[in-house]
N, C-alpha and C. Protein backbone atom coordinates (compact mmCIF):
# COMPACT_ATOMS: atom_id res chain seq x y z
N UNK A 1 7.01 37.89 -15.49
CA UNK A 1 6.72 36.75 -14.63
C UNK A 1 6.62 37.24 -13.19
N UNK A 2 5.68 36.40 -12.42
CA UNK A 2 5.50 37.07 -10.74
C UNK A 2 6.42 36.60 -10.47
N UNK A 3 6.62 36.89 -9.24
CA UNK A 3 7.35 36.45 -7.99
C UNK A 3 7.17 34.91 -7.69
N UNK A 4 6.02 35.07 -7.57
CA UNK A 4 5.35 33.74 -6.89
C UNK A 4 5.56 33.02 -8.14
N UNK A 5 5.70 33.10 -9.55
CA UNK A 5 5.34 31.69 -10.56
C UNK A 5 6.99 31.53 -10.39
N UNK A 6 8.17 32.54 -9.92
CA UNK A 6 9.70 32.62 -10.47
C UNK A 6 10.07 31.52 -8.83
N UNK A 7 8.63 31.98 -8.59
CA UNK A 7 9.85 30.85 -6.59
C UNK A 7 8.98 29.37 -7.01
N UNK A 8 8.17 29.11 -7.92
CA UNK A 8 7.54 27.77 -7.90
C UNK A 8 8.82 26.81 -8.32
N UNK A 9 8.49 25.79 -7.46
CA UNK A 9 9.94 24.69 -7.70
C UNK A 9 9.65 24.03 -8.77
N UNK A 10 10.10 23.15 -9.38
CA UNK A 10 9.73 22.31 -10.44
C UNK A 10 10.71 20.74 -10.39
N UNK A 11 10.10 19.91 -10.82
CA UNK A 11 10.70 18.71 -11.07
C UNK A 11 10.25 17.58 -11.79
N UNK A 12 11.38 16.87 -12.56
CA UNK A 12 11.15 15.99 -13.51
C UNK A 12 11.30 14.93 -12.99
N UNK A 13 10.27 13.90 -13.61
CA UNK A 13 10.72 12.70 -12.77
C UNK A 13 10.94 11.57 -14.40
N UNK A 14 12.00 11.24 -14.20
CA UNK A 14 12.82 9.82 -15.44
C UNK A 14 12.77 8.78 -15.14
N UNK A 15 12.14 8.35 -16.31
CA UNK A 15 12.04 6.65 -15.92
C UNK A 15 12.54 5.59 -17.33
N UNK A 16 12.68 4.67 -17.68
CA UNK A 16 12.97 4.25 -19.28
C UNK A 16 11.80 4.20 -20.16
N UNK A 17 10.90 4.14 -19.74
CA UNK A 17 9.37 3.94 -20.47
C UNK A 17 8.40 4.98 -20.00
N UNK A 18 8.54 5.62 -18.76
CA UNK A 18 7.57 6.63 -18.90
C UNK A 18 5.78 6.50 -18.76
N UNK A 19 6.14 4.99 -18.11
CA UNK A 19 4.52 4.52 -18.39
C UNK A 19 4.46 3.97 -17.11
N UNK A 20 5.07 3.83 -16.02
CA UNK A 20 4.48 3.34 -14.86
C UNK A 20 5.46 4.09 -13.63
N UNK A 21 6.48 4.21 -12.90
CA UNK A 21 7.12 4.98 -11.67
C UNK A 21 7.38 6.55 -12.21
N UNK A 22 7.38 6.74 -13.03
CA UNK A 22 7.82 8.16 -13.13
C UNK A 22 6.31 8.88 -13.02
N UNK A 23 5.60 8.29 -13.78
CA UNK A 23 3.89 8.74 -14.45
C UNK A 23 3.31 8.49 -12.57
N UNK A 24 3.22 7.63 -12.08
CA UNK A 24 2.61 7.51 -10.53
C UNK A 24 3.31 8.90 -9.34
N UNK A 25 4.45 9.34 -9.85
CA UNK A 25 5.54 9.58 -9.04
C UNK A 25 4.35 11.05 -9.31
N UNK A 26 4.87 11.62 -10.89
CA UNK A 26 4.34 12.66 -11.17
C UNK A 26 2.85 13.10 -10.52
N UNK A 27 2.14 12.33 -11.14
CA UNK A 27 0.62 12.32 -10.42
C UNK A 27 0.62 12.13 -8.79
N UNK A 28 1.25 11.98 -8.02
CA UNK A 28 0.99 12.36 -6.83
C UNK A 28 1.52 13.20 -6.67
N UNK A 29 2.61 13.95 -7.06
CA UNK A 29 3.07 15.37 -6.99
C UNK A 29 2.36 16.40 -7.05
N UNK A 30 1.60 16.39 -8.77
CA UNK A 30 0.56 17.03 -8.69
C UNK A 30 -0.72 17.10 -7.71
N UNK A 31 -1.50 16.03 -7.44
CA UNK A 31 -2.09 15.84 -6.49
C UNK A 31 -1.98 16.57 -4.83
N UNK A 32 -0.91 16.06 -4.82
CA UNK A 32 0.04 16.28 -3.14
C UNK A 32 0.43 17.57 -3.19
N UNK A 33 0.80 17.62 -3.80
CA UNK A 33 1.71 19.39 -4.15
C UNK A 33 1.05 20.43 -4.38
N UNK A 34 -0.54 20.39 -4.49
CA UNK A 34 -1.86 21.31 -4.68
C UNK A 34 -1.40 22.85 -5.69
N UNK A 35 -0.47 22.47 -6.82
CA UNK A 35 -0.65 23.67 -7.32
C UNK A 35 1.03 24.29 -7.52
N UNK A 36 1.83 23.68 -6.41
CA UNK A 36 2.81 24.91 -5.63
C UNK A 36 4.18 23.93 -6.35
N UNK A 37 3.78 23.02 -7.15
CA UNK A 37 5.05 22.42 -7.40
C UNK A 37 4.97 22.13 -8.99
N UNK A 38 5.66 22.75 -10.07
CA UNK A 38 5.39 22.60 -11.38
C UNK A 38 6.54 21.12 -11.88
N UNK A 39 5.53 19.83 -12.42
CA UNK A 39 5.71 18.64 -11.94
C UNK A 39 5.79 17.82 -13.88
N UNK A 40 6.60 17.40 -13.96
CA UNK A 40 7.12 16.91 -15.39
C UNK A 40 7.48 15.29 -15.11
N UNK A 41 6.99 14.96 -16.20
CA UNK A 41 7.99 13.31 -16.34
C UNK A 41 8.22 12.79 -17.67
N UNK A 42 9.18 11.79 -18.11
CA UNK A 42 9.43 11.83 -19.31
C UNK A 42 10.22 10.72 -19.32
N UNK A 43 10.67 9.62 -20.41
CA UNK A 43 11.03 8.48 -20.63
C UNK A 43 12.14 8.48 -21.55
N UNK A 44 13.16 8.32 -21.02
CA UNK A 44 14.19 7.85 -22.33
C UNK A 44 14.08 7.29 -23.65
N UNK A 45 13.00 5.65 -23.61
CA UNK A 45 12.89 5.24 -24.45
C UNK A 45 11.20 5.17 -24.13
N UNK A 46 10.21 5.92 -24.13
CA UNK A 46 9.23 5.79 -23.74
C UNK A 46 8.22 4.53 -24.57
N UNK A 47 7.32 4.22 -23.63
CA UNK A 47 6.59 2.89 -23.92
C UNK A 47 5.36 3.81 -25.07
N UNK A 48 4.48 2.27 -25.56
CA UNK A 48 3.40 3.44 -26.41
C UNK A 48 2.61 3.63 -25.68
N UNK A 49 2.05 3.23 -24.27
CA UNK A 49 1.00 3.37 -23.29
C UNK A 49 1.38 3.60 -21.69
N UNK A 50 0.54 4.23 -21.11
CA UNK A 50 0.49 3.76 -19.87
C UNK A 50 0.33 2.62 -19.16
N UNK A 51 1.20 2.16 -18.13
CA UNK A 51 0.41 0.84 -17.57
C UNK A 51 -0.77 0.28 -17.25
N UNK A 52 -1.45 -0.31 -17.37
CA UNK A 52 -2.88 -0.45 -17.04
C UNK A 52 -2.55 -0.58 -15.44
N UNK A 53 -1.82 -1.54 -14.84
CA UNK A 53 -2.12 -2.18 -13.48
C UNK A 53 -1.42 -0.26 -12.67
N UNK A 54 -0.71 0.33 -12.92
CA UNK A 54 -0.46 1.45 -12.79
C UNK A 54 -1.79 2.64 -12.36
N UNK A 55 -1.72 2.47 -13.57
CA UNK A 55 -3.53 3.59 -14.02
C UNK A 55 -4.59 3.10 -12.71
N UNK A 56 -4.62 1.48 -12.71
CA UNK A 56 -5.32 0.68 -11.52
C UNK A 56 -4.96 1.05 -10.33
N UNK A 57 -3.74 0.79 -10.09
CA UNK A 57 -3.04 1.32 -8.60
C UNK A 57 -3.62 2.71 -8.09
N UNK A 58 -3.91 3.39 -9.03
CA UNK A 58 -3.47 5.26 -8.66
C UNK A 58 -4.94 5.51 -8.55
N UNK A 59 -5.96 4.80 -9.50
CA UNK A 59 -7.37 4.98 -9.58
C UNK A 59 -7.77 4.72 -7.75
N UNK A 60 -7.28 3.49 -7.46
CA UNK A 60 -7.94 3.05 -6.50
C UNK A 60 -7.44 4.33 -4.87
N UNK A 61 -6.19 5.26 -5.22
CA UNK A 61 -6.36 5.97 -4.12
C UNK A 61 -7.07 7.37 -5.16
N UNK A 62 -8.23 7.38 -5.49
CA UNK A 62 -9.02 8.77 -6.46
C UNK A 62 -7.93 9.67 -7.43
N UNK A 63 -6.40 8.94 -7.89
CA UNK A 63 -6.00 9.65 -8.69
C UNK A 63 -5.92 9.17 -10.17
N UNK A 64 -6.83 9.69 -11.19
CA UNK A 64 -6.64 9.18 -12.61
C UNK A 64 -5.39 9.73 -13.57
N UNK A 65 -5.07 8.51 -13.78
CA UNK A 65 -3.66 8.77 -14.90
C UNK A 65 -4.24 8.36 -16.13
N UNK A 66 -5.36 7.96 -16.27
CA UNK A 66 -6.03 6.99 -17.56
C UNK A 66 -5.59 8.24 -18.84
N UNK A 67 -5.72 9.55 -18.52
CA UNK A 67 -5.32 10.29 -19.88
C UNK A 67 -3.82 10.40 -20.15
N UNK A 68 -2.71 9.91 -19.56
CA UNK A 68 -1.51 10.30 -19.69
C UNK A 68 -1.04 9.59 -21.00
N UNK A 69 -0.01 10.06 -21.48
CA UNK A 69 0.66 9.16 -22.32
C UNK A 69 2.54 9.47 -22.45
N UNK A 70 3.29 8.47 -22.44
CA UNK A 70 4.15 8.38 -22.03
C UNK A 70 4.96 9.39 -23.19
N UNK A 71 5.85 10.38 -22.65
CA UNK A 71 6.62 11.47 -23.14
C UNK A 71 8.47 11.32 -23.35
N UNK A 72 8.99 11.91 -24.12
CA UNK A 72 10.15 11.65 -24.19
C UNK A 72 10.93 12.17 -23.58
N UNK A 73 11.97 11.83 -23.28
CA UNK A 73 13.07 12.92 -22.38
C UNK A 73 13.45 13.55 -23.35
N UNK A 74 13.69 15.43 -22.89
CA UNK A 74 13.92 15.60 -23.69
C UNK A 74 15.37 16.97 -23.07
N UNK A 75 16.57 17.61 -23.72
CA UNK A 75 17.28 18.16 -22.84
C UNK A 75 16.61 19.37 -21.97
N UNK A 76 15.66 19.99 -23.06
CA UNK A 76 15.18 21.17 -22.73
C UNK A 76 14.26 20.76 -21.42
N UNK A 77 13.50 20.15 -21.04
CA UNK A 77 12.75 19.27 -20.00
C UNK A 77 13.69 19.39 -18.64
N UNK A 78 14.76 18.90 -18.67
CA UNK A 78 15.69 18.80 -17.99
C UNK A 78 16.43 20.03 -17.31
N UNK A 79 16.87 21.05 -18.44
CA UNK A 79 17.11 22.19 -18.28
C UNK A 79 15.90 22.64 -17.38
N UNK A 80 15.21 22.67 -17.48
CA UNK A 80 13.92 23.83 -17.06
C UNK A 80 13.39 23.24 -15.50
N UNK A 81 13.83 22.11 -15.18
CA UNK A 81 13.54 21.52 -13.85
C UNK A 81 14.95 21.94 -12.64
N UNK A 82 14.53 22.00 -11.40
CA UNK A 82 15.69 22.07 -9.96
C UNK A 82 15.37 21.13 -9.93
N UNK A 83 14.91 20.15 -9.71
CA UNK A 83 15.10 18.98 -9.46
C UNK A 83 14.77 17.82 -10.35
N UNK A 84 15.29 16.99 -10.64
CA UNK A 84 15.38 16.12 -11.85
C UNK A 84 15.79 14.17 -10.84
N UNK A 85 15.05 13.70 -10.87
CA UNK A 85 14.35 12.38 -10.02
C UNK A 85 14.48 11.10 -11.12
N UNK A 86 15.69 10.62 -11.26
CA UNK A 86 15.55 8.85 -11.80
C UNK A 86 15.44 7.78 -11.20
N UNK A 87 14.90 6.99 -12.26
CA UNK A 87 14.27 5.42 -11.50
C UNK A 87 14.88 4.74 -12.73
N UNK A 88 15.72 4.26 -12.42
CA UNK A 88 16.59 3.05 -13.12
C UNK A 88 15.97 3.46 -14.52
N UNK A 89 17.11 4.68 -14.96
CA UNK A 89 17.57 5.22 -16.01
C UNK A 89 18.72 5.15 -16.78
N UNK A 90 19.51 5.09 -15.76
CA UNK A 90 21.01 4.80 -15.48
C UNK A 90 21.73 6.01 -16.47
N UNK A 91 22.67 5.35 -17.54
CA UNK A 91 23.03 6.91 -17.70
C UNK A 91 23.08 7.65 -19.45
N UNK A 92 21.32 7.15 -19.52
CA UNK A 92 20.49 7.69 -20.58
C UNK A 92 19.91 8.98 -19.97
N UNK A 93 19.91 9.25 -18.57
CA UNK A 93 19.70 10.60 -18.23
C UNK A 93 20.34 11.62 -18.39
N UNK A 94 20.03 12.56 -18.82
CA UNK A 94 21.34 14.01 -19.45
C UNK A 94 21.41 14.75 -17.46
N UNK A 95 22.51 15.02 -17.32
CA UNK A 95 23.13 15.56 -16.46
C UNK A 95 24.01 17.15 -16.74
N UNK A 96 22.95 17.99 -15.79
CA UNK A 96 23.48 19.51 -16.07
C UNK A 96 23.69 19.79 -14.54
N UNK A 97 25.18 20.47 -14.29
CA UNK A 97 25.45 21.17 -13.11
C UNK A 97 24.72 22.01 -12.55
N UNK A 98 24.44 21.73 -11.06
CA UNK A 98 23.66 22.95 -10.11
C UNK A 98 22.48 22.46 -10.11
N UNK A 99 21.73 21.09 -10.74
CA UNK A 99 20.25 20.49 -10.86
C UNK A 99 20.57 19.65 -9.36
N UNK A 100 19.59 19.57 -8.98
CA UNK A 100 19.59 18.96 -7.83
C UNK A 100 19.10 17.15 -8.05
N UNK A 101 19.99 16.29 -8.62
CA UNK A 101 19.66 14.94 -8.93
C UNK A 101 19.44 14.00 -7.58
N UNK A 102 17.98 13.31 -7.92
CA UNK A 102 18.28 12.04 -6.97
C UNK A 102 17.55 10.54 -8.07
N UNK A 103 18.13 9.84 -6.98
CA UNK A 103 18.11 8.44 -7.76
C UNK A 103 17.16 7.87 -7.12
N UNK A 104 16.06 7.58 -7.14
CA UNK A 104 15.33 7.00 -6.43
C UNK A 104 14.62 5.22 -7.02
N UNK A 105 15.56 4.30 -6.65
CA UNK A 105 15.60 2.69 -6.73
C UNK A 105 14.66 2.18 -6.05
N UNK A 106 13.03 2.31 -7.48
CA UNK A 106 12.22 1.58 -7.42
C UNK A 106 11.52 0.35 -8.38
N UNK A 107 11.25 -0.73 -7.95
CA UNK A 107 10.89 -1.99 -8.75
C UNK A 107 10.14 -1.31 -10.00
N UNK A 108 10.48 -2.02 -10.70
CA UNK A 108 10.18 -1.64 -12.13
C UNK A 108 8.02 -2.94 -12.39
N UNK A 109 6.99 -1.60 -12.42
CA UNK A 109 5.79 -2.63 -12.66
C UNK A 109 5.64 -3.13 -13.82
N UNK A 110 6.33 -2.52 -14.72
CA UNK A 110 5.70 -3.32 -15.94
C UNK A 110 6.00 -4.78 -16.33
N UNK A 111 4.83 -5.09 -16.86
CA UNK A 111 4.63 -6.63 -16.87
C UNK A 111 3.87 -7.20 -15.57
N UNK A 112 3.62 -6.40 -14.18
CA UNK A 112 3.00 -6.47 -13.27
C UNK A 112 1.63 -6.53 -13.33
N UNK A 113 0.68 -7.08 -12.22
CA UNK A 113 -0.68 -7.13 -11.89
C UNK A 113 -0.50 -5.81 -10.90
N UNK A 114 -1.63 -5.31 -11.08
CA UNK A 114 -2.26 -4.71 -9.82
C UNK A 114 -1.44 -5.07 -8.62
N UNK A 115 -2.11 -6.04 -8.04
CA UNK A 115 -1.17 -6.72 -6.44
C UNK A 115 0.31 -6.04 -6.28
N UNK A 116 1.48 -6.32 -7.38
CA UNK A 116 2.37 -6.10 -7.38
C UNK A 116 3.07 -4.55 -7.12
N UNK A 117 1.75 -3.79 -7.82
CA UNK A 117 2.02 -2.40 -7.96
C UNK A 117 1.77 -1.54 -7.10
N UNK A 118 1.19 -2.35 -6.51
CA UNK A 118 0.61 -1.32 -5.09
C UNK A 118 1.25 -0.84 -4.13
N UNK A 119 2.66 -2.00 -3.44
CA UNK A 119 3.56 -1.54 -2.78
C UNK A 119 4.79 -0.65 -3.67
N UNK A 120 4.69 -0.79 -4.77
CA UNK A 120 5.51 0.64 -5.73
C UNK A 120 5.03 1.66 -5.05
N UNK A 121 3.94 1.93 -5.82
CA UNK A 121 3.07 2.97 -5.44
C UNK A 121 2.85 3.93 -4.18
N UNK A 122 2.42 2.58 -3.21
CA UNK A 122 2.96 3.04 -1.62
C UNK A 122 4.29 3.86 -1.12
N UNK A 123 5.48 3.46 -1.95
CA UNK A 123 6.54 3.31 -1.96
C UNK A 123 7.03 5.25 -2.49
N UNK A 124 6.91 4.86 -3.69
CA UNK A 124 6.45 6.09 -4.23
C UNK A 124 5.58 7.82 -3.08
N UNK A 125 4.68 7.03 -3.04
CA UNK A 125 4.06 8.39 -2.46
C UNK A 125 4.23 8.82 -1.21
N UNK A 126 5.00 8.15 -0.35
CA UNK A 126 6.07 8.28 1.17
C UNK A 126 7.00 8.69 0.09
N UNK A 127 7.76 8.59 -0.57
CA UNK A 127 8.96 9.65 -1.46
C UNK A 127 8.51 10.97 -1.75
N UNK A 128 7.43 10.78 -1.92
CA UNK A 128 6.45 12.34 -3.02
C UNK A 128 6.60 13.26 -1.57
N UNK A 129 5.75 12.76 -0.61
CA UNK A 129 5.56 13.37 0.68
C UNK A 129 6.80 13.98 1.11
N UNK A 130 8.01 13.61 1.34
CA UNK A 130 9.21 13.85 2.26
C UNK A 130 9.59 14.78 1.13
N UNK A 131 9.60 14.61 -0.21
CA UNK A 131 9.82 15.54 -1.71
C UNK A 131 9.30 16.86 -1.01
N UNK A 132 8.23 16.93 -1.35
CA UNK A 132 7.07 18.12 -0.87
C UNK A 132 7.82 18.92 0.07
N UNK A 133 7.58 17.80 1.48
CA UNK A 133 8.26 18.72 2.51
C UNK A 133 9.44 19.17 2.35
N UNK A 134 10.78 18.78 1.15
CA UNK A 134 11.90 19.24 1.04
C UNK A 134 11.48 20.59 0.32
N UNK A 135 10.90 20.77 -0.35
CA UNK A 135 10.45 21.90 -1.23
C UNK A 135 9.92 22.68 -0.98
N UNK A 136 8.84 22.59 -0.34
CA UNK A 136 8.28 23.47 0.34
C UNK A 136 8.28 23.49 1.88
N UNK A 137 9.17 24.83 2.60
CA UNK A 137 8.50 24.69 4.29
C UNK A 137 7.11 24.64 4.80
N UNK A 138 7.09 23.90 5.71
CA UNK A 138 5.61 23.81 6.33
C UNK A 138 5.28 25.26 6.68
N UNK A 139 3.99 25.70 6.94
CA UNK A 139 3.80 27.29 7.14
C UNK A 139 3.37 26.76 8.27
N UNK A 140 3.73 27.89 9.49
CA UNK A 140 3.64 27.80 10.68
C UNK A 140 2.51 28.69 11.67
């Protein structure tokens, strides 16, 4: 393994369904993170789909989630991430020492329109951003 793939950060993001804050969270990571951040998400009790009004939200700033499908938590997932990110999981999330956990308490969309999801979303990707910058220093 290089250097460079052994310093890439990684992080999981948990949600109970796996189909709308964790899946938005992820996809702007990827997006935002251009490469430099190896980016996972996964559902306790995962849903059988993605959200539609979700998929809607993320389309409308050019990011498609339309192929995702919601994944299970799983320990090994967990293990393999520094940073490991729940959204009202509570304590169906597995917890390993030295992971760097945060809790991040956001409205739950499902069952939501569009309208509703948008300030998630917003919400969300001001988290992704300040994420990023924790992870990676700005190059000067």
């Amino acid at each position: 393994m290089s250097t460079e793939t052994a310093k890439k950060p990684s992080v999981l993001f948990v949600c109970v369904h796996n189909a709308g804050r964790s899946q938005m969270a992820a996809a702007f990571l990827t997006s935002l993170g251009k490469g430099r951040i190896e980016v996972r998400s996964a559902g306790s009790q995962p849903a059988d789909k993605i959200n539609p009004a979700a998929v809607e939200a993320m389309a409308e700033l050019g990011i498609d989630m339309s192929a995702e499908v919601p994944k299970v938590l799983t320990t090994e997932a967990v293990k393999e991430s520094d940073v490991v990110i729940t959204m009202g999981c509570g304590d169906e999330c597995t917890y390993f020492p030295g992971k760097r956990y945060e809790d991040w308490v956001l409205e739950d969309p499902a069952g939501k329109g569009v309208e509703s999801v948008r300030p998630i979303r917003d919400e969300i990707k001001t988290r992704i951003e300040g994420l990023i910058d924790s992870l990676i220093p700005a190059a000067k």
